[in-house]
PDB file of N, CA and C in Angstrom:
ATOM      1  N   UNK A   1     -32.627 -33.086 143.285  1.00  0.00           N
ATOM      2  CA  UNK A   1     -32.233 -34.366 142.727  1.00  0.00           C
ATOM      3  C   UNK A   1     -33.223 -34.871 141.690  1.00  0.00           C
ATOM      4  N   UNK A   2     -34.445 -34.533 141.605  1.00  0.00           N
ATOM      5  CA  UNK A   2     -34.988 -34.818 140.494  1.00  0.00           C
ATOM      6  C   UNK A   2     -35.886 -33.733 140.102  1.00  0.00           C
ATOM      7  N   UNK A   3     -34.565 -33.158 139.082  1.00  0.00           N
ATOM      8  CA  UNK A   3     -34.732 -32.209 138.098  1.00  0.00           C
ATOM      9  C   UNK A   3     -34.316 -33.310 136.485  1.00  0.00           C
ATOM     10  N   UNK A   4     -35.982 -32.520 135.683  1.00  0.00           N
ATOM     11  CA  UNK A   4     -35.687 -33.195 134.592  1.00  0.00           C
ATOM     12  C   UNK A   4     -34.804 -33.266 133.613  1.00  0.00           C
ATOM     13  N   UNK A   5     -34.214 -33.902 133.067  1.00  0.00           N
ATOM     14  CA  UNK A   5     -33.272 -34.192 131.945  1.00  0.00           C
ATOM     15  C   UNK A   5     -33.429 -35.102 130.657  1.00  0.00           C
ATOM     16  N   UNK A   6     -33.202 -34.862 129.476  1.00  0.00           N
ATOM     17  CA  UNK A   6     -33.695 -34.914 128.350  1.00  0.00           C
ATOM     18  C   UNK A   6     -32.877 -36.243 128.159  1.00  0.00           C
ATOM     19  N   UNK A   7     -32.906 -37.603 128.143  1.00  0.00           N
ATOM     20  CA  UNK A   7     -32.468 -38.538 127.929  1.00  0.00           C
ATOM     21  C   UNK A   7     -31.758 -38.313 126.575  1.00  0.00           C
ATOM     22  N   UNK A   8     -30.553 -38.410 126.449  1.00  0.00           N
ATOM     23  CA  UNK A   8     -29.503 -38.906 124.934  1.00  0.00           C
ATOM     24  C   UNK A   8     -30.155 -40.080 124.413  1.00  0.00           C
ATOM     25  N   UNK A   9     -30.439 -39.986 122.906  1.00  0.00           N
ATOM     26  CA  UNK A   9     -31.012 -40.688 122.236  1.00  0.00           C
ATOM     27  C   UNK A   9     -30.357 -41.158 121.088  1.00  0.00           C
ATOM     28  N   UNK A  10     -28.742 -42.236 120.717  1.00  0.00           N
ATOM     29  CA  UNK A  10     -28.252 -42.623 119.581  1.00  0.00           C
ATOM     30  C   UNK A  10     -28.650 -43.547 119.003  1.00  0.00           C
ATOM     31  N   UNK A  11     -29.022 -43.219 117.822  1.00  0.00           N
ATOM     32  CA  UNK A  11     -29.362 -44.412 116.836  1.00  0.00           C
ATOM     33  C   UNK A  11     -28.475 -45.111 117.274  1.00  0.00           C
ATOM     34  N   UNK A  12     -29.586 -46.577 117.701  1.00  0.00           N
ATOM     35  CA  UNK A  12     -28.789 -48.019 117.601  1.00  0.00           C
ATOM     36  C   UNK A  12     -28.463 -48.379 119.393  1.00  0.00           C
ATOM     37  N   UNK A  13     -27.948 -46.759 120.282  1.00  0.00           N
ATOM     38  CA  UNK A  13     -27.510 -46.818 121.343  1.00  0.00           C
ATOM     39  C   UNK A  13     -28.788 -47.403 122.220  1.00  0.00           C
ATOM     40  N   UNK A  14     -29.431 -48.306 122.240  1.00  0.00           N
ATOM     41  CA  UNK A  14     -30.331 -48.927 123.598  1.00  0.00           C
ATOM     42  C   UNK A  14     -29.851 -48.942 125.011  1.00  0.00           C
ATOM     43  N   UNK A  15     -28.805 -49.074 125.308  1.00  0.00           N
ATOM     44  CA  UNK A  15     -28.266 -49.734 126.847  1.00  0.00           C
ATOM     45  C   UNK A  15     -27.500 -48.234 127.379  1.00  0.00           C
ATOM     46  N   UNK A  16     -28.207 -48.586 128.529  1.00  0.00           N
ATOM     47  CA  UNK A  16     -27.369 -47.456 129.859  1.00  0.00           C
ATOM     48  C   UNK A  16     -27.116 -48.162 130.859  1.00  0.00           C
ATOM     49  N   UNK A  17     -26.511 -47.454 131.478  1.00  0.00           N
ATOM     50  CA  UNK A  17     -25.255 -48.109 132.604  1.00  0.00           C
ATOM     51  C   UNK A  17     -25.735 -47.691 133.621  1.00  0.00           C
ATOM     52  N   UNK A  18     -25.921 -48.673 134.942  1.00  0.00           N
ATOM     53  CA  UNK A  18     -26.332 -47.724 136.558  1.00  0.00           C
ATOM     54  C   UNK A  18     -25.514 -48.366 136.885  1.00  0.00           C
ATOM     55  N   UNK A  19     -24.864 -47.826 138.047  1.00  0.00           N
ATOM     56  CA  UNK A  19     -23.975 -47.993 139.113  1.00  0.00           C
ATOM     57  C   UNK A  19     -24.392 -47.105 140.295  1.00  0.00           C
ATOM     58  N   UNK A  20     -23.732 -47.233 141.794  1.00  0.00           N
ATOM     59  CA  UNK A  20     -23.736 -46.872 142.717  1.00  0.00           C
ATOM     60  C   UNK A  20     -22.683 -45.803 142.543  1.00  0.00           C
ATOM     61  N   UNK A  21     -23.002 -44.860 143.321  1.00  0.00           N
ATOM     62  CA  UNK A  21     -21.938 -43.540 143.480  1.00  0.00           C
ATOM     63  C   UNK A  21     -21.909 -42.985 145.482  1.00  0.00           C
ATOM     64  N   UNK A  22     -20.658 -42.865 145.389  1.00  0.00           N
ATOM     65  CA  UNK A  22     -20.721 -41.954 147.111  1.00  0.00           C
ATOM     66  C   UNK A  22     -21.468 -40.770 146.091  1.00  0.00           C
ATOM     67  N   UNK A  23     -21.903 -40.135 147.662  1.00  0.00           N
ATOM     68  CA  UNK A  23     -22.238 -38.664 147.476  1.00  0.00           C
ATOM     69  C   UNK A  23     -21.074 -37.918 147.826  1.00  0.00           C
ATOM     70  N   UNK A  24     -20.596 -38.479 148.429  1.00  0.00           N
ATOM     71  CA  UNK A  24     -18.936 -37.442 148.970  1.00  0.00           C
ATOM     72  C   UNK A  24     -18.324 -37.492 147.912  1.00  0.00           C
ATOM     73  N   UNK A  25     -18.015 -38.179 146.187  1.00  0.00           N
ATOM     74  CA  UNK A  25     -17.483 -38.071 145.714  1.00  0.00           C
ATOM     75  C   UNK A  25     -18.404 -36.838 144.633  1.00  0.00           C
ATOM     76  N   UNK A  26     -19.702 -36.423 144.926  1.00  0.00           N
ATOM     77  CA  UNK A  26     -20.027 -35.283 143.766  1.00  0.00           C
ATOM     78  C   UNK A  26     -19.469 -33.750 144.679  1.00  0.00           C
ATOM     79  N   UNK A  27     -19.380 -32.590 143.135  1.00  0.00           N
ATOM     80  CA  UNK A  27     -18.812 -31.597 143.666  1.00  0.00           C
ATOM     81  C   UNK A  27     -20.176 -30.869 144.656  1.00  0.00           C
ATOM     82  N   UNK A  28     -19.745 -29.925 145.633  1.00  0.00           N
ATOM     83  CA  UNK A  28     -20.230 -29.105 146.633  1.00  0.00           C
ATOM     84  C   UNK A  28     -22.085 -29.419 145.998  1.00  0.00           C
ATOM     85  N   UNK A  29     -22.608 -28.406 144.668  1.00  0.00           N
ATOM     86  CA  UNK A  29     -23.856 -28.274 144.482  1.00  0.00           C
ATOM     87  C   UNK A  29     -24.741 -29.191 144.566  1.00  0.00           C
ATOM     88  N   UNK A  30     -24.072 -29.864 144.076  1.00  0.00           N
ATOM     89  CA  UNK A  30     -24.746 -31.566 143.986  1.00  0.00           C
ATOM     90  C   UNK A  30     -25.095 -32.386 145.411  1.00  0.00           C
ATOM     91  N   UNK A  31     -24.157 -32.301 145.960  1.00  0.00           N
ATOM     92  CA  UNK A  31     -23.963 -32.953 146.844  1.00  0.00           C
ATOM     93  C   UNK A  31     -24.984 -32.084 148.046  1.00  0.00           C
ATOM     94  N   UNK A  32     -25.128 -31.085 148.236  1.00  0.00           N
ATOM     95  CA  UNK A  32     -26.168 -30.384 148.915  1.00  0.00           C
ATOM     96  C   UNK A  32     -27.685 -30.885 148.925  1.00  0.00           C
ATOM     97  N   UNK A  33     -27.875 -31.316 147.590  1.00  0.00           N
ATOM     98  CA  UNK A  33     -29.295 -31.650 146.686  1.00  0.00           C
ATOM     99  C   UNK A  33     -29.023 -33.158 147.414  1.00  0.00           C
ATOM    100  N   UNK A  34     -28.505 -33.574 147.692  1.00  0.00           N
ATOM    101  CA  UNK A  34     -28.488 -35.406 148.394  1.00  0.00           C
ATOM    102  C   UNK A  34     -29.036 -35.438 149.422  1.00  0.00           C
ATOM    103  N   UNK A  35     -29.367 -34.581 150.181  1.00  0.00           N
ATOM    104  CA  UNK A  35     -29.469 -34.396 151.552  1.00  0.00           C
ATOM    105  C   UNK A  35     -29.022 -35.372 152.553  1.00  0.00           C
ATOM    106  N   UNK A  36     -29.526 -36.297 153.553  1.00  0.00           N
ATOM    107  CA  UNK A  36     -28.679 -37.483 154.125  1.00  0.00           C
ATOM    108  C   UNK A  36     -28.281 -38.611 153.338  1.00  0.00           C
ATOM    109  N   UNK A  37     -28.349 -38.777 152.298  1.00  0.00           N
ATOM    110  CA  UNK A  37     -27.989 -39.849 151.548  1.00  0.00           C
ATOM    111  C   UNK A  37     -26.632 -39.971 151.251  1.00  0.00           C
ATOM    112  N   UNK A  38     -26.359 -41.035 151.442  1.00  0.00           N
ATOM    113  CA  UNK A  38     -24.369 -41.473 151.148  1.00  0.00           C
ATOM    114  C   UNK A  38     -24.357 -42.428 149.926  1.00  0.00           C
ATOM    115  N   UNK A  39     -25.392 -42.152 149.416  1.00  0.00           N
ATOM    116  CA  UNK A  39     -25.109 -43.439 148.308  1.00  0.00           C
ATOM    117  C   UNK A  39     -26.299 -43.007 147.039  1.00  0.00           C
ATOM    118  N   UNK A  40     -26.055 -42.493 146.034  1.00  0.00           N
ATOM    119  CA  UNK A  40     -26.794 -42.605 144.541  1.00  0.00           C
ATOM    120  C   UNK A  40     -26.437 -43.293 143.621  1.00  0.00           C
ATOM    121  N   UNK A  41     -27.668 -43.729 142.714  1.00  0.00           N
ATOM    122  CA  UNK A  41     -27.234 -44.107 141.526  1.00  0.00           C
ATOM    123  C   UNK A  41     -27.272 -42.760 140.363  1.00  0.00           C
ATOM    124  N   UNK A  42     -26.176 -43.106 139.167  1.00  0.00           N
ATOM    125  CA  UNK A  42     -25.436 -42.637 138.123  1.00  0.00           C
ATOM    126  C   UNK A  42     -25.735 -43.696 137.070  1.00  0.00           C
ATOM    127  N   UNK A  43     -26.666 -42.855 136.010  1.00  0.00           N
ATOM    128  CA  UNK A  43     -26.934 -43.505 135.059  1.00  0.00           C
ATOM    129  C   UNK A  43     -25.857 -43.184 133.546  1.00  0.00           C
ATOM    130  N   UNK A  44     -25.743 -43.989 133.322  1.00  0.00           N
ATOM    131  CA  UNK A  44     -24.599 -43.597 131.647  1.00  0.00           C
ATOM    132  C   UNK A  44     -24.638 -44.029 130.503  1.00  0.00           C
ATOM    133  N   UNK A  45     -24.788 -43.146 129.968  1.00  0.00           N
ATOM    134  CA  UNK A  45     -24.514 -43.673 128.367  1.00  0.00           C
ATOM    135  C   UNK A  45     -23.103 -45.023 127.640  1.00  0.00           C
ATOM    136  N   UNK A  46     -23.562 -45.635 126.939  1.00  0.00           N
ATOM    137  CA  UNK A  46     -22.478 -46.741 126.576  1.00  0.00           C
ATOM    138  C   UNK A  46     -21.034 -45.815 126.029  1.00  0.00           C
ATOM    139  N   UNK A  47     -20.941 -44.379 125.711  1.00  0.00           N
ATOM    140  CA  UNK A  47     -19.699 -43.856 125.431  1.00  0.00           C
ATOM    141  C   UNK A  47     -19.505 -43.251 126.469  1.00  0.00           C
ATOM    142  N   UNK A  48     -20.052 -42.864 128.227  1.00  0.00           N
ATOM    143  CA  UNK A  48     -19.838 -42.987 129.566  1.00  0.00           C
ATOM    144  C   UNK A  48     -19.869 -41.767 130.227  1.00  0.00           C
ATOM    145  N   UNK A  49     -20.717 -41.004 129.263  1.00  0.00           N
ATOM    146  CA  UNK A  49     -21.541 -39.697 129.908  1.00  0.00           C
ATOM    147  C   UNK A  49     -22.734 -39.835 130.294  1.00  0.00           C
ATOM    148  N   UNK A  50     -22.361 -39.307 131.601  1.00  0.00           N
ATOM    149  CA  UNK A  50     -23.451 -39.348 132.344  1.00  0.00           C
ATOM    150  C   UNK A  50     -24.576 -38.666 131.864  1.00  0.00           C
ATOM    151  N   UNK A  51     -25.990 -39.801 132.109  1.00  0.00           N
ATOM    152  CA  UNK A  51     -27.084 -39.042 131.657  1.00  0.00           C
ATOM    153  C   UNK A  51     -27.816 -38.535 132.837  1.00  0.00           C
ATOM    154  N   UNK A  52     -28.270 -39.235 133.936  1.00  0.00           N
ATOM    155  CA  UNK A  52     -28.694 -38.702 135.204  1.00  0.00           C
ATOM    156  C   UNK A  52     -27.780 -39.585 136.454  1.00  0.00           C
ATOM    157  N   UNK A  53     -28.532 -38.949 137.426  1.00  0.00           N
ATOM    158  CA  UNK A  53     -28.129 -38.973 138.852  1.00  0.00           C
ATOM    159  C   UNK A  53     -29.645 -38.903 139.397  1.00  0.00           C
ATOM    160  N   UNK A  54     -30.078 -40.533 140.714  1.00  0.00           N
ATOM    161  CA  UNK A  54     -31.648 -40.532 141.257  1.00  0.00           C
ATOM    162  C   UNK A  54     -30.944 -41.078 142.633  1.00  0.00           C
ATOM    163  N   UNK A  55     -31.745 -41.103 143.591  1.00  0.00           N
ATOM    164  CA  UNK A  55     -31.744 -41.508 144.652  1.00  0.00           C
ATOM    165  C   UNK A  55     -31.643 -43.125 144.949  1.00  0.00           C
ATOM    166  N   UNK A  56     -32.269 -44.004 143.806  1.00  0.00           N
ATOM    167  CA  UNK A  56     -31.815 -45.364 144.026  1.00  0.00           C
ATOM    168  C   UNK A  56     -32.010 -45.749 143.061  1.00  0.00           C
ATOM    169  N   UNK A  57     -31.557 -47.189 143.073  1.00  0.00           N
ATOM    170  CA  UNK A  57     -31.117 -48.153 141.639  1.00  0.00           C
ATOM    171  C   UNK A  57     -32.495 -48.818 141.066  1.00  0.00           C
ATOM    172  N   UNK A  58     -33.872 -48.706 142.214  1.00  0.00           N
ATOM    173  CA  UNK A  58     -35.150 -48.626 141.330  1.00  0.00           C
ATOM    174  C   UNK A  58     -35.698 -47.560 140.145  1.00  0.00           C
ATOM    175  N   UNK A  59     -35.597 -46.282 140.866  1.00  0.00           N
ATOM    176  CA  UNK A  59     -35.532 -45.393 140.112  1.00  0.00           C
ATOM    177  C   UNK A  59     -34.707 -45.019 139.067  1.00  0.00           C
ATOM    178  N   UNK A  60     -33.802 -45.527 139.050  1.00  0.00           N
ATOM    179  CA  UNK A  60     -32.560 -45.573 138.007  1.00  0.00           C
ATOM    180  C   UNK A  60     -33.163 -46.379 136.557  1.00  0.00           C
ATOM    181  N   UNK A  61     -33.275 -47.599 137.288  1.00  0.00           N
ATOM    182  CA  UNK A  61     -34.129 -48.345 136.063  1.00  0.00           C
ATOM    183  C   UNK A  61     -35.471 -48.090 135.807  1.00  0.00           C
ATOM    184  N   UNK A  62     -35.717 -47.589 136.539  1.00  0.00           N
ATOM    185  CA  UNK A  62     -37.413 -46.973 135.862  1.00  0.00           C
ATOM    186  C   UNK A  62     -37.145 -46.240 134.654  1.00  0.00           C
ATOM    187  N   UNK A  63     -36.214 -45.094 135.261  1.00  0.00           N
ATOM    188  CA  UNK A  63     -35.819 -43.891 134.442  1.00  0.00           C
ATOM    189  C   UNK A  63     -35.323 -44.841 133.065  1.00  0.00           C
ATOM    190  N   UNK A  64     -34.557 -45.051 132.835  1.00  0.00           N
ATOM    191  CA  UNK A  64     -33.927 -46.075 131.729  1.00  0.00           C
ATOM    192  C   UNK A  64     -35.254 -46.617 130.783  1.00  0.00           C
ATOM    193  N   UNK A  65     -36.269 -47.143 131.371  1.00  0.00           N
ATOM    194  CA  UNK A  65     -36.987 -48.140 130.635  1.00  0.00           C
ATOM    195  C   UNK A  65     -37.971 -46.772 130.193  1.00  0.00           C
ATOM    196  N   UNK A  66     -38.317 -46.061 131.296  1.00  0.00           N
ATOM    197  CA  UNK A  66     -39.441 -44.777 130.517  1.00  0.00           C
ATOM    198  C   UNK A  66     -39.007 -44.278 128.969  1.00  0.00           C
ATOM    199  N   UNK A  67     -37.837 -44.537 128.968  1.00  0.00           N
ATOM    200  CA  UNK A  67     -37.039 -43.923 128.215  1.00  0.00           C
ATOM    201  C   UNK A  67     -36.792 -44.682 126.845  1.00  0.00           C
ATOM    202  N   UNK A  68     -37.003 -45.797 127.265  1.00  0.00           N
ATOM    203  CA  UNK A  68     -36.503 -46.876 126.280  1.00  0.00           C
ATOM    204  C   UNK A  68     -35.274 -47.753 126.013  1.00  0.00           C
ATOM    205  N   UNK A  69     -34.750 -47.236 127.215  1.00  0.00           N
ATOM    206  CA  UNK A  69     -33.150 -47.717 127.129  1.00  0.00           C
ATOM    207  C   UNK A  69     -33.316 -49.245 127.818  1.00  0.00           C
ATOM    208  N   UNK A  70     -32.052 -50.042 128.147  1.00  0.00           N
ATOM    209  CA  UNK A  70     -32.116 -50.900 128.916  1.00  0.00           C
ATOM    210  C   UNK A  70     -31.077 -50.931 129.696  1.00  0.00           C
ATOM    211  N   UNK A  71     -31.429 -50.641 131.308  1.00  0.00           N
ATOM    212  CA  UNK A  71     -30.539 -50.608 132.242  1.00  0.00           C
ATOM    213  C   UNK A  71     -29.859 -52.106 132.406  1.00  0.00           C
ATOM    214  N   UNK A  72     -28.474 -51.739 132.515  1.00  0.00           N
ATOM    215  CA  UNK A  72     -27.457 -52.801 133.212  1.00  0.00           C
ATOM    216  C   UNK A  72     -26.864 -52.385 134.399  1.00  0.00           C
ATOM    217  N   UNK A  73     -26.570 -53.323 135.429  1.00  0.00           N
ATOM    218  CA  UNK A  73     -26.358 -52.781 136.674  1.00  0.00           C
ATOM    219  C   UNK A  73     -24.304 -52.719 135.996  1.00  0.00           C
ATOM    220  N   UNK A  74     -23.342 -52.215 136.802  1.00  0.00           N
ATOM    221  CA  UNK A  74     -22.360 -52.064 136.764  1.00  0.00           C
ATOM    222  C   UNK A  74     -21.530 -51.798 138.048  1.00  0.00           C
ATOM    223  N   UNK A  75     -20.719 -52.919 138.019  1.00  0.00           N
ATOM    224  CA  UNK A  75     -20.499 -52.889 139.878  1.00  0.00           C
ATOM    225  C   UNK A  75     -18.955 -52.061 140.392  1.00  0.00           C
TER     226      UNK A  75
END
């Protein structure tokens, strides 16, 4: 679950999206990597590709701000 990924970077694009995700809704591989957890956050780009997947909505926005983006929660 935290394997690195190269943050999407669009001119102009600042804001990413976190929300809550089941883990029962990712496919088989993924969902292995969760281990007891029933609940991640899913971070996204404003055109709504996903940029990562962390264990919680602190880390979510950490990730976001390291980055330069600015997390919005999304319910």
């Amino acid at each position: 679950m935290d394997t690195p990924h190269e943050m999407a970077k669009e001119a102009g694009d600042r804001i990413v999206y976190v929300r809550p995700m089941h883990t029962a809704d990712l496919p088989d591989e993924l969902r292995q990597q969760t281990g007891d957890l029933d609940e991640i956050y899913s971070v996204h780009a404003p055109n709504g590709d996903r940029l990562a997947l962390v264990r919680d909505r602190k880390l979510a926005f950490a990730l976001a701000r390291q980055h330069d983006f600015t997390p919005v929660d999304v319910h």
